[in-house]
Every structure is written in C-alpha cells, then in structure tokens.
C-alpha atoms as a PDB file:
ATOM      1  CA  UNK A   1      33.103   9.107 166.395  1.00  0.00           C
ATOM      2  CA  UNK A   2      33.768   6.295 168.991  1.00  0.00           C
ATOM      3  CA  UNK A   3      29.880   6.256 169.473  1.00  0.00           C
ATOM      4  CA  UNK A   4      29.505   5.914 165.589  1.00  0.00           C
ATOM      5  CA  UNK A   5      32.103   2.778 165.637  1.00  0.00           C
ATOM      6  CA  UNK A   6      30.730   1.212 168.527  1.00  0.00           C
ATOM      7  CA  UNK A   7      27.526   1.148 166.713  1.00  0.00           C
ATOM      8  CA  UNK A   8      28.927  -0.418 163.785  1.00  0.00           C
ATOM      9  CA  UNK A   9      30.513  -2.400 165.133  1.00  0.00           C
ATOM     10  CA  UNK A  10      27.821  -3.715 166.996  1.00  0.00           C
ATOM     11  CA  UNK A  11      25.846  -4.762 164.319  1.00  0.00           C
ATOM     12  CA  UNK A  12      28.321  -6.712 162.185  1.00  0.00           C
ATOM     13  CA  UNK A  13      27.231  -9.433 163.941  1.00  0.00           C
ATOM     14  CA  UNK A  14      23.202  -8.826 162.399  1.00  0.00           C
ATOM     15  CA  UNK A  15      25.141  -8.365 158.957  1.00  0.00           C
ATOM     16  CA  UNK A  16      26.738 -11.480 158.933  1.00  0.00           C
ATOM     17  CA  UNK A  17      23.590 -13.725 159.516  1.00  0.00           C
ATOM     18  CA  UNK A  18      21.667 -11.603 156.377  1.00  0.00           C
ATOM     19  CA  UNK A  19      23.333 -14.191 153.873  1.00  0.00           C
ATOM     20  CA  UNK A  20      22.337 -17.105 155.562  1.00  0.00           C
ATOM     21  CA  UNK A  21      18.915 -15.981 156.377  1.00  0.00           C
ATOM     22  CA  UNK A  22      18.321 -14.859 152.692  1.00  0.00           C
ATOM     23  CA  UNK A  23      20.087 -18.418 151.516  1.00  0.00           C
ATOM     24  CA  UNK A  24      17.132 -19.908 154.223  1.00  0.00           C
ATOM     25  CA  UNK A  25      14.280 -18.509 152.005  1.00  0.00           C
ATOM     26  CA  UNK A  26      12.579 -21.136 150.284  1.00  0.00           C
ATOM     27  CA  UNK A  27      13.905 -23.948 152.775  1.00  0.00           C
ATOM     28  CA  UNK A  28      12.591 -23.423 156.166  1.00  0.00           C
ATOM     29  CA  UNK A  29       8.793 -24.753 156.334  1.00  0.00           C
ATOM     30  CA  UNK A  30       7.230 -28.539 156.564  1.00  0.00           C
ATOM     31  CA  UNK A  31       8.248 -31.090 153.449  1.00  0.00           C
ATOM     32  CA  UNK A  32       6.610 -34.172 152.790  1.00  0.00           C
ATOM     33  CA  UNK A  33       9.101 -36.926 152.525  1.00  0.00           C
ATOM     34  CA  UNK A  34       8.458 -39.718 149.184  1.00  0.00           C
ATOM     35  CA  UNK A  35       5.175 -41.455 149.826  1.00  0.00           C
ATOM     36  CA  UNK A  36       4.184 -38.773 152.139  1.00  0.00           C
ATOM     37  CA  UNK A  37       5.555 -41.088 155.051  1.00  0.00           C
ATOM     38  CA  UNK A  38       6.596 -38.338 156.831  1.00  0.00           C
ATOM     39  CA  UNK A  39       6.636 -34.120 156.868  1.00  0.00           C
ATOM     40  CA  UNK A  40       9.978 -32.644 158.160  1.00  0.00           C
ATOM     41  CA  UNK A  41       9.926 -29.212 159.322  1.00  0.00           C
ATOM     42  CA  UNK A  42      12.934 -27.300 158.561  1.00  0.00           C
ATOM     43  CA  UNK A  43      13.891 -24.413 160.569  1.00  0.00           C
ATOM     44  CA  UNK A  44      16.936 -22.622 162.238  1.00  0.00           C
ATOM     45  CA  UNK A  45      18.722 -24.698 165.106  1.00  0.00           C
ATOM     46  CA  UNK A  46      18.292 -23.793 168.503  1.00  0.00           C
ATOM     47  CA  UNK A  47      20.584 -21.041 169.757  1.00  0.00           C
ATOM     48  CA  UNK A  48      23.080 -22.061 166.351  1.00  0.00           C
ATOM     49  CA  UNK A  49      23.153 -20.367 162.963  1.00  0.00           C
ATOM     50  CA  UNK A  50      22.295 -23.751 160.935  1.00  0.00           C
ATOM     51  CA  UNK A  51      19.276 -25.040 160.014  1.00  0.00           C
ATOM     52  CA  UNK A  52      17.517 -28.549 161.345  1.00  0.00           C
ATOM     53  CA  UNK A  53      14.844 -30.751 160.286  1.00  0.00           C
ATOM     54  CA  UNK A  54      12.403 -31.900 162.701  1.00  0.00           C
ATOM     55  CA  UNK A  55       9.335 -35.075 161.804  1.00  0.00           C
ATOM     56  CA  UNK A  56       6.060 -33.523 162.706  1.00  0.00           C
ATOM     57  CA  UNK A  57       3.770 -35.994 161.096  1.00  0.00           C
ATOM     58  CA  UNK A  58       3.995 -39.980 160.200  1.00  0.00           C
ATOM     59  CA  UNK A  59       1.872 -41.764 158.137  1.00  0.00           C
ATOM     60  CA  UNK A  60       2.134 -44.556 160.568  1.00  0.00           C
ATOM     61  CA  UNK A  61       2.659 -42.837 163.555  1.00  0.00           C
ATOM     62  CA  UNK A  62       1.171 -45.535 165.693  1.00  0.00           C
ATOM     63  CA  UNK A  63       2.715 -49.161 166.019  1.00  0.00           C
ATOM     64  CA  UNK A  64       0.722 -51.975 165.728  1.00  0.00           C
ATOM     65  CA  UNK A  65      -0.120 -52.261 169.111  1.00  0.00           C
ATOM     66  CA  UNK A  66      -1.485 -48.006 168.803  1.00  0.00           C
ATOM     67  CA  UNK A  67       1.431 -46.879 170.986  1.00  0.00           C
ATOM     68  CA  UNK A  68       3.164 -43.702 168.949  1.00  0.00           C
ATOM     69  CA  UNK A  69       6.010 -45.187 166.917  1.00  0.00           C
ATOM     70  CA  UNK A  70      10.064 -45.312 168.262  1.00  0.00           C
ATOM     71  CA  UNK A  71      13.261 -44.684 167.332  1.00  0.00           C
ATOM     72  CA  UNK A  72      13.637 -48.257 167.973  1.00  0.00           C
ATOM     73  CA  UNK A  73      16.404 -49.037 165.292  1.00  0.00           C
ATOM     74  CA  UNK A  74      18.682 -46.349 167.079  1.00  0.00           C
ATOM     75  CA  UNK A  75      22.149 -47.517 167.078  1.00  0.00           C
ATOM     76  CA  UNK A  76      22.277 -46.094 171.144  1.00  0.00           C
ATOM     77  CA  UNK A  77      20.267 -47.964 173.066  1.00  0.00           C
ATOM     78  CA  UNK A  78      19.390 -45.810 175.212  1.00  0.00           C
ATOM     79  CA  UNK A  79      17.728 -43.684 172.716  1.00  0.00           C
ATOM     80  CA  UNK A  80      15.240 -46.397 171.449  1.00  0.00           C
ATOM     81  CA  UNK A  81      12.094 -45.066 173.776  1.00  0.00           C
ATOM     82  CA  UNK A  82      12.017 -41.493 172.326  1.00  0.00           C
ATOM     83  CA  UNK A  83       8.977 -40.538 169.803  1.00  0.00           C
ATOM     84  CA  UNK A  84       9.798 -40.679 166.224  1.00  0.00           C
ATOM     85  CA  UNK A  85       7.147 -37.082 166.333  1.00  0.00           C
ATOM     86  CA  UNK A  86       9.489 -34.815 167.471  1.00  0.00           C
ATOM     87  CA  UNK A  87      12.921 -36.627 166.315  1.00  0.00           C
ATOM     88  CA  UNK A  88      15.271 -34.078 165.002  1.00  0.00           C
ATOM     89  CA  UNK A  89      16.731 -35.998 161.632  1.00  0.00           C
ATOM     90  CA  UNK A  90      18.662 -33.054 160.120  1.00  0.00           C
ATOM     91  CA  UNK A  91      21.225 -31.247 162.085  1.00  0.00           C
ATOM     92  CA  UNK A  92      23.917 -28.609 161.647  1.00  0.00           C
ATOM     93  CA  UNK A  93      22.892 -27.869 158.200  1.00  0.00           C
ATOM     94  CA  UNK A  94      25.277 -24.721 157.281  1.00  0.00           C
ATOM     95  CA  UNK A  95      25.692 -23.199 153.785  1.00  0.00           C
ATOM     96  CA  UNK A  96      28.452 -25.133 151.293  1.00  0.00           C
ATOM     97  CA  UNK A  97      30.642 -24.130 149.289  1.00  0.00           C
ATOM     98  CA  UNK A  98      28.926 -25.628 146.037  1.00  0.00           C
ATOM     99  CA  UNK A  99      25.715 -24.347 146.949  1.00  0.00           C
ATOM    100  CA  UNK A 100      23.054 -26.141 149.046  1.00  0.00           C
ATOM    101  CA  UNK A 101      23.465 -26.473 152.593  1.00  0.00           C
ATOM    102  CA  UNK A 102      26.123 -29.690 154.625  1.00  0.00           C
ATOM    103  CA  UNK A 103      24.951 -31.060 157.293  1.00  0.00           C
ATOM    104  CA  UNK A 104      24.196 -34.168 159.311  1.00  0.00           C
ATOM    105  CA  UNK A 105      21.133 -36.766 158.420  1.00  0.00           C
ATOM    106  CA  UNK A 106      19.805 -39.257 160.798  1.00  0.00           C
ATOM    107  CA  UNK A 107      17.984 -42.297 159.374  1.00  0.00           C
ATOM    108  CA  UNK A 108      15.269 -43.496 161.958  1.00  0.00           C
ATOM    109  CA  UNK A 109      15.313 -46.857 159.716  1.00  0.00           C
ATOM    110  CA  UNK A 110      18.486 -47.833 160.621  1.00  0.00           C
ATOM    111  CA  UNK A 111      19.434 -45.848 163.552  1.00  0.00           C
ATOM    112  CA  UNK A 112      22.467 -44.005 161.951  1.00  0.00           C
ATOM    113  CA  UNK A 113      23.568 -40.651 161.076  1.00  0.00           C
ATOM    114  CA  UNK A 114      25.100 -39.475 157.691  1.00  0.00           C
ATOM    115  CA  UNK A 115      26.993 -36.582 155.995  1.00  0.00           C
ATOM    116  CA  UNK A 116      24.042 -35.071 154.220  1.00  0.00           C
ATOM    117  CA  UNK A 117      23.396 -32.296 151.378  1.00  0.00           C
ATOM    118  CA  UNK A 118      20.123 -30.441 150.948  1.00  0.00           C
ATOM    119  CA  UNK A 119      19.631 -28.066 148.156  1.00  0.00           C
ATOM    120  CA  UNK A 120      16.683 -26.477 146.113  1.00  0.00           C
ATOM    121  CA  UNK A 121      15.405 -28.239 142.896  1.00  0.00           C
ATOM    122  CA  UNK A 122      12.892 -25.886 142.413  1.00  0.00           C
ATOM    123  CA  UNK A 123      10.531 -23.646 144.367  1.00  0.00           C
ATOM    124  CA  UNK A 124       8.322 -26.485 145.514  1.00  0.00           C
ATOM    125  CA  UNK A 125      11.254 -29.464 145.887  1.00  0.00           C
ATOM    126  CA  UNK A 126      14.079 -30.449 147.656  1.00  0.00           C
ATOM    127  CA  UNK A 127      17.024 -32.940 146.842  1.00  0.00           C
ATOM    128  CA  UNK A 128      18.415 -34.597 149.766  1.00  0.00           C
ATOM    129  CA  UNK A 129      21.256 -37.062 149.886  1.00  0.00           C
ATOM    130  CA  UNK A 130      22.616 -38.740 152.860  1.00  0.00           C
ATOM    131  CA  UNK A 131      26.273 -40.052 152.335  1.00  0.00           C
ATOM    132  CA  UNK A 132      28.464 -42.732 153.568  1.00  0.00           C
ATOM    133  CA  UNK A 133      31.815 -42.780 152.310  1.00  0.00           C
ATOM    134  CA  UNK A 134      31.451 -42.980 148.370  1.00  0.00           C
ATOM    135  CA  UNK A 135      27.751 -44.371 148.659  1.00  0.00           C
ATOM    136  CA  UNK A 136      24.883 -42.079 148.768  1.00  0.00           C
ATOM    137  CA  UNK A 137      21.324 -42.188 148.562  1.00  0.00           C
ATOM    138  CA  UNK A 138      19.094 -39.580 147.512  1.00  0.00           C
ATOM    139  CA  UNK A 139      15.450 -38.565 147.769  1.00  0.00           C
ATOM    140  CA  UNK A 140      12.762 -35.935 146.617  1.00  0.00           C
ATOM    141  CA  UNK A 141      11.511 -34.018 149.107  1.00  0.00           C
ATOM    142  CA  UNK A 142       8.127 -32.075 148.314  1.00  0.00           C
ATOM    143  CA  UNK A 143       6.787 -28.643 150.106  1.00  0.00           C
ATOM    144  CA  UNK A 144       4.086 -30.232 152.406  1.00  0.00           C
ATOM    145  CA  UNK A 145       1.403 -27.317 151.270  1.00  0.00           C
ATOM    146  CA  UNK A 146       1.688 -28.719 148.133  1.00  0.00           C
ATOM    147  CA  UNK A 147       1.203 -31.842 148.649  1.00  0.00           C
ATOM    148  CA  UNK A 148      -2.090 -31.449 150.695  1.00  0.00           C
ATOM    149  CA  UNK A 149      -3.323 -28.900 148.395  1.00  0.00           C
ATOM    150  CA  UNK A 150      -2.600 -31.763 145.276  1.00  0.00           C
ATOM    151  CA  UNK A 151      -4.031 -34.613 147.398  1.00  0.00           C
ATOM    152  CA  UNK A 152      -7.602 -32.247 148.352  1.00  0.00           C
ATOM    153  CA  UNK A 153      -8.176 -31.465 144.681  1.00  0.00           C
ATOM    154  CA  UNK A 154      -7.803 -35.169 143.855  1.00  0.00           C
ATOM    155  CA  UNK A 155     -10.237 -36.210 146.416  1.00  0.00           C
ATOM    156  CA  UNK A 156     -13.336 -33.958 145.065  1.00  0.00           C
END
C-alpha cells in the first residue's frame, strides 16, 4: 500500500502540469509580428512552468552601419549592447483566470516592460495586448508558417 501511495503521490506533480501543457497547444511555435518585422518564438520558460517569447528573426536585423541591431532604447543602460536576435520579450506568461495566458511584455521600441495578455483568436492568430495602467495596445500576431507559406504562393 505505502509503495502504491508513494507512487501516486509521486506523480501529482506530472498531473498538475497536463492542464497547462494541453492549454500550450496551439501557442508554442514562431509568430510573425504585424508587417512581418519580427517572428517570436513562444515556448516554455527555462526551468519555470510559464511560457516566453523569444525574437528569432528581424526584418531589419542589421543597423545601418550592418552591425546586428540593439536593444538600444532599453530603459537600463547597461542592457543597451545585447542583440535584439535572441531578446526574450514575453516572460512569465501563466494561464488567467479569463482565459488566455498573463504575463510580462517587453517593448524593444521603448525599452519598457508591460502587463501583457496573449490569447488564441483562431488556430492561425494571436491577440496580444501590452498594458499600462488603463491604456493598452494591442496587436495581431500571425503563425510564422503561415505567413511564409502565404508570402511563397504570392511570389510564383
């Protein structure tokens, strides 16, 4: 019996991540941000049980001098020489209450960090809203597959 309940017991902790990783379907993967200026990769957080976004690809990723493009507008200073490629922009992003998942946005455009929601719109979109007190801004964000595959076809 005690073997029974130790083994139980010992995997509550894989039942309690099953909801979260069946809420992750559809969300983890690269999306193309509006204008295709950049694809975020979402996936799970390193050694957490939320989700992050990561940019992987710019549209300008060079700055006019061909050096690979900054976080120069970062709000700490000394964070201004690290690669926009590789920037982690979405952190801590957890399940909510309403649906969706709460997290943290950063905005490499202004160098700061917002409450942010990300939820499905559909199986190929996502809405994501970075907030500020009462003001919040919102943007599209499309699966990155799609995107290529729409841009190919239109190119033949």
């Amino acid at each position: 019996m005690r073997l029974v309940a130790r083994t139980l017991l010992a995997g509550l902790p894989l039942l309690a991540t099953v909801p979260a990783a069946e809420a992750q379907d559809g969300m983890l993967g690269r999306w193309a941000t509006p204008g295709v200026a950049a694809i975020v990769e979402l996936a799970p957080c390193p050694g957490a049980a939320t989700l992050c976004g990561t940019i992987r690809w710019l549209w300008e990723a060079v700055d006019e001098k061909g050096r690979p493009r900054l976080d120069a507008q970062n709000a700490d200073a000394s964070l201004r020489s690290r690669p926009m490629i590789g920037l982690s922009i979405l952190s801590g992003l957890a399940p909510a209450a309403g649906g969706g998942w709460a997290g943290r946005i950063y905005n490499p455009e202004d160098g700061q960090t917002y409450n942010a929601t990300v939820r499905r719109t559909g199986p190929d979109a996502l809405l994501v809203e970075g907030c500020v007190l009462i003001v919040c801004r919102k943007q599209v964000w499309r699966k990155a597959s799609v995107v290529a595959e729409a841009l190919g076809s239109s190119s033949r």
